[in-house]
Protein backbone atom coordinates (compact mmCIF):
# COMPACT_ATOMS: atom_id res chain seq x y z
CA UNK A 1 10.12 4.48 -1.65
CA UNK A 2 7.40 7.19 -1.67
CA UNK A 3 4.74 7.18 0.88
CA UNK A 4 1.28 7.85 -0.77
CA UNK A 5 -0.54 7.97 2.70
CA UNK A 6 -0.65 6.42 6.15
CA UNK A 7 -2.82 6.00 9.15
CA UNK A 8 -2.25 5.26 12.65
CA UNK A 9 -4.60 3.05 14.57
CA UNK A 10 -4.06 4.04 18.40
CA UNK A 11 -6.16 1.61 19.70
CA UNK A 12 -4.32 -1.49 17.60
CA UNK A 13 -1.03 0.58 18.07
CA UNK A 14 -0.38 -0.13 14.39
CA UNK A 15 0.45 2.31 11.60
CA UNK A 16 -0.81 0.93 7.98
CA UNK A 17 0.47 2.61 4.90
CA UNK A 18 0.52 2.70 1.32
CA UNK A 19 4.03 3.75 -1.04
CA UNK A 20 5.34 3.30 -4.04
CA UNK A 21 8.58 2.11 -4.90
CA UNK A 22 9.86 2.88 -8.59
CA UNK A 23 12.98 0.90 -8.43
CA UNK A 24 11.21 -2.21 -8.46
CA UNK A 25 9.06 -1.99 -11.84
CA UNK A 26 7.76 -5.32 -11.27
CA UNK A 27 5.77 -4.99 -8.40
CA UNK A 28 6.05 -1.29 -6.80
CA UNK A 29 3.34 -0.67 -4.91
CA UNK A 30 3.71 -1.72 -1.57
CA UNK A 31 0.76 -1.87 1.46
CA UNK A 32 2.48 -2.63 4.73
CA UNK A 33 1.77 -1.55 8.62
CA UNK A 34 4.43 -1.45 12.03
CA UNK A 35 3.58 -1.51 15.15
CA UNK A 36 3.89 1.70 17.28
CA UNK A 37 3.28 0.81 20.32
CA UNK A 38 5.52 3.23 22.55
CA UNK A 39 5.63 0.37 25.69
CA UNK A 40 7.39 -2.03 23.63
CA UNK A 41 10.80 -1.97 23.39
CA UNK A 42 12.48 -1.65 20.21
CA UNK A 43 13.69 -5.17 19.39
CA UNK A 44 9.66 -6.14 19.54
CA UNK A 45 8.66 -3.70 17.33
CA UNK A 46 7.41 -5.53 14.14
CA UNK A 47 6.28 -4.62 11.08
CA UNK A 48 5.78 -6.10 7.60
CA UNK A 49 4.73 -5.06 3.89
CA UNK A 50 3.28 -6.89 0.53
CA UNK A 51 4.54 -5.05 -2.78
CA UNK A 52 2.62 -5.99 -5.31
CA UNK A 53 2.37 -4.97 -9.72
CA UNK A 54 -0.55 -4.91 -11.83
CA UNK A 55 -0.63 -9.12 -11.76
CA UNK A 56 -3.24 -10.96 -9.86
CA UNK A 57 -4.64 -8.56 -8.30
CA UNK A 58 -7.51 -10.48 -6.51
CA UNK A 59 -4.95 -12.35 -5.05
CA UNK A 60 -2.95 -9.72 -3.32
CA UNK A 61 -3.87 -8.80 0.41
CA UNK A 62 -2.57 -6.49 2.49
CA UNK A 63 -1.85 -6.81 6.20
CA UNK A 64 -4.53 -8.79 8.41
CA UNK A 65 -4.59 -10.13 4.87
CA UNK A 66 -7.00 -6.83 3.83
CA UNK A 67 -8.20 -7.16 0.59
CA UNK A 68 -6.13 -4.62 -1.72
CA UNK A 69 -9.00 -2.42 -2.36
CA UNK A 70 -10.45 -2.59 1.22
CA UNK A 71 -6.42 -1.69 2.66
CA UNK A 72 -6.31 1.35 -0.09
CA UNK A 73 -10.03 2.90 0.84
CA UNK A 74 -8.84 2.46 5.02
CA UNK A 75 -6.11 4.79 4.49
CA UNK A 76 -8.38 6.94 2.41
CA UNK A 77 -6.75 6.33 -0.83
CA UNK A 78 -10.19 4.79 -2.74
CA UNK A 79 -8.86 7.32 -5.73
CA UNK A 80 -5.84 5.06 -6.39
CA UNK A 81 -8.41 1.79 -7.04
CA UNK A 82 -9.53 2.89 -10.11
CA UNK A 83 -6.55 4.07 -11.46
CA UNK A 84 -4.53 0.50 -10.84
CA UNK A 85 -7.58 -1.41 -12.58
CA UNK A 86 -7.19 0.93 -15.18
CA UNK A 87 -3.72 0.35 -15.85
CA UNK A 88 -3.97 -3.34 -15.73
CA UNK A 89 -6.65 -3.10 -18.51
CA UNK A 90 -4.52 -1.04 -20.36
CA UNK A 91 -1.06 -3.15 -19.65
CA UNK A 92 0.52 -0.25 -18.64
CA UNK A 93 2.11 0.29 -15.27
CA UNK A 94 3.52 3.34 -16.35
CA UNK A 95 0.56 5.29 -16.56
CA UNK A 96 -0.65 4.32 -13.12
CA UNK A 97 2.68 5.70 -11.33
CA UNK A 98 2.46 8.91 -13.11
CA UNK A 99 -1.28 8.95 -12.39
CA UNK A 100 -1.01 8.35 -8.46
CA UNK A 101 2.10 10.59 -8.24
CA UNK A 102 0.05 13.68 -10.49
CA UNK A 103 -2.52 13.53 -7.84
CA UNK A 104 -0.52 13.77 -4.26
């Protein structure tokens, strides 16, 4: 798994982030979040991810169930949008991995 970018939230004690993970063509981009909240031990640390392909997109939601899009343009990643709606057009998941990975 490759992170393409991540943000921490200090006052929700959450870090959100987007990756892609090549292995699993189907659906390999992945928008997930942990907590990071240094008071909590680790066993309640929690975290959780949605990976996600170039299907049904409007039905995909990140976490706090954030719209794809919305999630993407958080972390500052807006640029990767267009390129995923691009590819599903196209058909061609290919070309939107080697597109996001050209650009970081």
């Amino acid at each position: 798994m490759k992170t393409i970018a991540s943000v921490d939230d200090r006052n929700k004690k959450v870090t959100l982030f987007f990756a892609i993970d090549e292995s699993k063509l189907d659906k390999p981009f992945i928008l997930g979040g942990h907590t990071n909240d240094p008071n909590l031990p680790p066993i309640a640390q929690t975290g959780g991810s949605i990976s996600f392909g170039l299907e049904n997109l409007d039905a995909v939601y990140g976490p706090g169930r954030v719209e794809w899009k919305e999630f993407l343009s958080n972390l500052g990643c807006e640029w990767v949008v267009p390129i995923i709606e691009k590819a599903q057009r196209k058909g061609n998941l290919k070309y939107a991995l080697e597109e996001i990975k050209s650009k970081i």
